[in-house]
C-alpha atoms as a PDB file:
ATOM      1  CA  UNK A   1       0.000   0.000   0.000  1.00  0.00           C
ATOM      2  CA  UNK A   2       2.412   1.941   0.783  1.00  0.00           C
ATOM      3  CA  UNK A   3       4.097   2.359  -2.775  1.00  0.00           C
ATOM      4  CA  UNK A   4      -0.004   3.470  -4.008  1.00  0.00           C
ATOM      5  CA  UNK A   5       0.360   5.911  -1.173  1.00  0.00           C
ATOM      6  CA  UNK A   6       3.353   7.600  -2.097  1.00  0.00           C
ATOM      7  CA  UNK A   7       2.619   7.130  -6.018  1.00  0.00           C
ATOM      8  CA  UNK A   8      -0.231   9.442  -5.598  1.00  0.00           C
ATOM      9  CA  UNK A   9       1.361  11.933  -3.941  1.00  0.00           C
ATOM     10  CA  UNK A  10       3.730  12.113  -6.486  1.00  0.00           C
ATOM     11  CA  UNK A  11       1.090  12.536  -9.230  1.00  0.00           C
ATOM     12  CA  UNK A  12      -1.531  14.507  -7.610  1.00  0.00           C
ATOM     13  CA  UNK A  13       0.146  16.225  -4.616  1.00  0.00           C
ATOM     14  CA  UNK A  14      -0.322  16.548  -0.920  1.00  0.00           C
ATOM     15  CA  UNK A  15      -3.259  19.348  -1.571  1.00  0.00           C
ATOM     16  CA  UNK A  16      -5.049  17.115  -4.151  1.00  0.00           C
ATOM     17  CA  UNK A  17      -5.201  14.112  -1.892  1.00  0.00           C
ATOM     18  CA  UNK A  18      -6.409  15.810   1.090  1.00  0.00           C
ATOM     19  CA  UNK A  19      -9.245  17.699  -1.263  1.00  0.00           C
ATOM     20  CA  UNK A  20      -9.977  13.949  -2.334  1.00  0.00           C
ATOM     21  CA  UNK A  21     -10.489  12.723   1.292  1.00  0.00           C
ATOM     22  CA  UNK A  22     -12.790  15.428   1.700  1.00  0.00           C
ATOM     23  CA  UNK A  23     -14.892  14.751  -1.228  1.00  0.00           C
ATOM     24  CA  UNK A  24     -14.962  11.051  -0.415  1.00  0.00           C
ATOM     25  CA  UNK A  25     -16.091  11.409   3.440  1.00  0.00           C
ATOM     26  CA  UNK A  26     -18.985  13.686   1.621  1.00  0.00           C
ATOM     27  CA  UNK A  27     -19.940  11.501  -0.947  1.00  0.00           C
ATOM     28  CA  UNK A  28     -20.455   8.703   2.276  1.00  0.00           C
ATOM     29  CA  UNK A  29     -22.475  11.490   4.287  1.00  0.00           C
ATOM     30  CA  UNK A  30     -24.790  11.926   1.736  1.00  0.00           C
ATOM     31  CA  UNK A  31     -25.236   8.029   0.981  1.00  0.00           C
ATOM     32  CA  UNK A  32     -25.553   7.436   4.839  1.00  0.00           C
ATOM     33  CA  UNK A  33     -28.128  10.017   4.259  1.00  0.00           C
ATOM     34  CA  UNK A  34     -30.191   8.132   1.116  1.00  0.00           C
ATOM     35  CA  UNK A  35     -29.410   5.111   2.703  1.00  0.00           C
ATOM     36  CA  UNK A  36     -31.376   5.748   5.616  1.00  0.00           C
ATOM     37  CA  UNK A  37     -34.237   7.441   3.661  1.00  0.00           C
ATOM     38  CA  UNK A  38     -34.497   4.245   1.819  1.00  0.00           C
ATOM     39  CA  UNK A  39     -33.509   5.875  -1.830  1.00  0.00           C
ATOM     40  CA  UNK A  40     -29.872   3.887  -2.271  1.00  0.00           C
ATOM     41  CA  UNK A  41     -28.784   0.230  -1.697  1.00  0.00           C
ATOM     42  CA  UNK A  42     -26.382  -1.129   0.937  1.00  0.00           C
ATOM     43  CA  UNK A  43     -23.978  -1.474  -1.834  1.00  0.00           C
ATOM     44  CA  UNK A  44     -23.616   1.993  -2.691  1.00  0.00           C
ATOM     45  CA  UNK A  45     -23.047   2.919   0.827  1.00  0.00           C
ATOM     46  CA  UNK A  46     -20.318   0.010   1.251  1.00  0.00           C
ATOM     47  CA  UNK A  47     -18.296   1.051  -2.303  1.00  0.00           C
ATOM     48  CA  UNK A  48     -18.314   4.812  -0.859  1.00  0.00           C
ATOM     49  CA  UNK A  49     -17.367   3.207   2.781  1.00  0.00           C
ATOM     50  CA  UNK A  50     -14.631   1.639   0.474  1.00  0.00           C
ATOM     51  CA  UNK A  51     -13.734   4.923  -1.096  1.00  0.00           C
ATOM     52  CA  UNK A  52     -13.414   6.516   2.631  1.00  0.00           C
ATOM     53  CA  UNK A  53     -11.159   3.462   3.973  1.00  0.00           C
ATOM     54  CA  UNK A  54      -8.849   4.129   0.975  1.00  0.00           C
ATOM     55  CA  UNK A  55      -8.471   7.889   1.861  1.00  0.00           C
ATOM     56  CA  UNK A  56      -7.872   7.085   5.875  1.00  0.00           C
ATOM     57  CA  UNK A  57      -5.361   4.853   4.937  1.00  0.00           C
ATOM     58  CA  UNK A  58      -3.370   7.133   2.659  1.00  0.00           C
ATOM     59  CA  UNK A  59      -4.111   9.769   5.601  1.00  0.00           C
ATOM     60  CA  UNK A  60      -2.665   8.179   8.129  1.00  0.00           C
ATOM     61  CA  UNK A  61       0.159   7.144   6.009  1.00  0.00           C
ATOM     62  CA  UNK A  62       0.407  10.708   5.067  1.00  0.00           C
ATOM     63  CA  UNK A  63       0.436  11.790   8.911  1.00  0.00           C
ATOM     64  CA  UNK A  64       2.289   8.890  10.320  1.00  0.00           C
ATOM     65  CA  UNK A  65       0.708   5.153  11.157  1.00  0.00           C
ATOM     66  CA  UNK A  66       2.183   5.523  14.585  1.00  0.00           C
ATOM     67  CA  UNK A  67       0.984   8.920  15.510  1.00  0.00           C
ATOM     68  CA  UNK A  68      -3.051   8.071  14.412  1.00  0.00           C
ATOM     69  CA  UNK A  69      -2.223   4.443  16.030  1.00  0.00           C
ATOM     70  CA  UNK A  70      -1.685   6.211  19.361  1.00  0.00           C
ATOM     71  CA  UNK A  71      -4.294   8.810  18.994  1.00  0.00           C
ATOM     72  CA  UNK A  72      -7.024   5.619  17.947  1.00  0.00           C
ATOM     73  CA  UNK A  73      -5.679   3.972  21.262  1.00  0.00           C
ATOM     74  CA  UNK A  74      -6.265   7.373  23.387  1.00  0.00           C
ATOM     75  CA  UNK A  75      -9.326   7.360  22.104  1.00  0.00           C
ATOM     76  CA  UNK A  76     -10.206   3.794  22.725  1.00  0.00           C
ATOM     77  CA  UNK A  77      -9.170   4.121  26.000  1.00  0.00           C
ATOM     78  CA  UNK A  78     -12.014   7.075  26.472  1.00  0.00           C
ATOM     79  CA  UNK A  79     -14.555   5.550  25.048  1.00  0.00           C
ATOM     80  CA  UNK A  80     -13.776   1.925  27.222  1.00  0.00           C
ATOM     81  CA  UNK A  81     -14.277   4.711  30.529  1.00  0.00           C
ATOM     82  CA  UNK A  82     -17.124   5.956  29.154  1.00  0.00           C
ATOM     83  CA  UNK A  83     -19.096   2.695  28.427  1.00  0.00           C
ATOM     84  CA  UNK A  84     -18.156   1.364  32.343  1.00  0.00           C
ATOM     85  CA  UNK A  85     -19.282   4.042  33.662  1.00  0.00           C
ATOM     86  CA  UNK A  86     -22.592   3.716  31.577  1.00  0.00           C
ATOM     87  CA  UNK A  87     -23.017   0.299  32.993  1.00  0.00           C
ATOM     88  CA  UNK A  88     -22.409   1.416  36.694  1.00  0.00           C
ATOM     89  CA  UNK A  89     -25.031   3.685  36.740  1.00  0.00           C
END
C-alpha cells in the first residue's frame, strides 16, 4: 500500500489528496443520508465506505501510522471509561 500511497502523492500532490479525502467522506455522508431514507442500496453505501477506507489509509500514512495508532488507542481508552461508567449507573 504503501508504494499506491506515495505514487499518488507524487502525481496529484499533498493538496489534491487531502481535497480527495474530503470529497470522499462527503460523498459517504450523503449516501448514509439516502441510505437511511431508503432511496440507495447497501452497496452503494459500502463502495463509498470503500472509497473513505482508501483515503484514511493514505491519511494516516500521510500523517504517520504511529501517531493516528496512538491517537485511535487514546481514544479507545475514552470511550472503554465511558461505556463502564454507563453500565455502573
Amino acid at each position: 500500500m504503501d508504494k499506491i500511497y506515495q505514487a499518488t502523492i507524487a502525481r496529484w500532490g499533498v493538496d489534491a489528496q487531502y481535497d480527495q479525502a474530503i470529497e470522499e467522506c462527503a460523498e459517504l455522508i450523503a449516501a448514509l443520508k439516502h441510505f437511511k431514507r431508503g432511496k440507495i442500496s447497501r452497496h452503494e453505501v459500502i463502495d463509498e465506505l470503500a472509497d473513505v477506507t482508501l483515503m484514511v489509509g493514505q491519511l494516516r500514512w500521510m500523517f504517520g501510522e504511529e501517531l493516528v495508532a496512538s491517537a485511535i488507542n487514546r481514544k479507545l481508552e475514552k470511550l472503554k471509561h465511558l461505556l463502564d461508567e454507563d453500565e455502573k449507573g
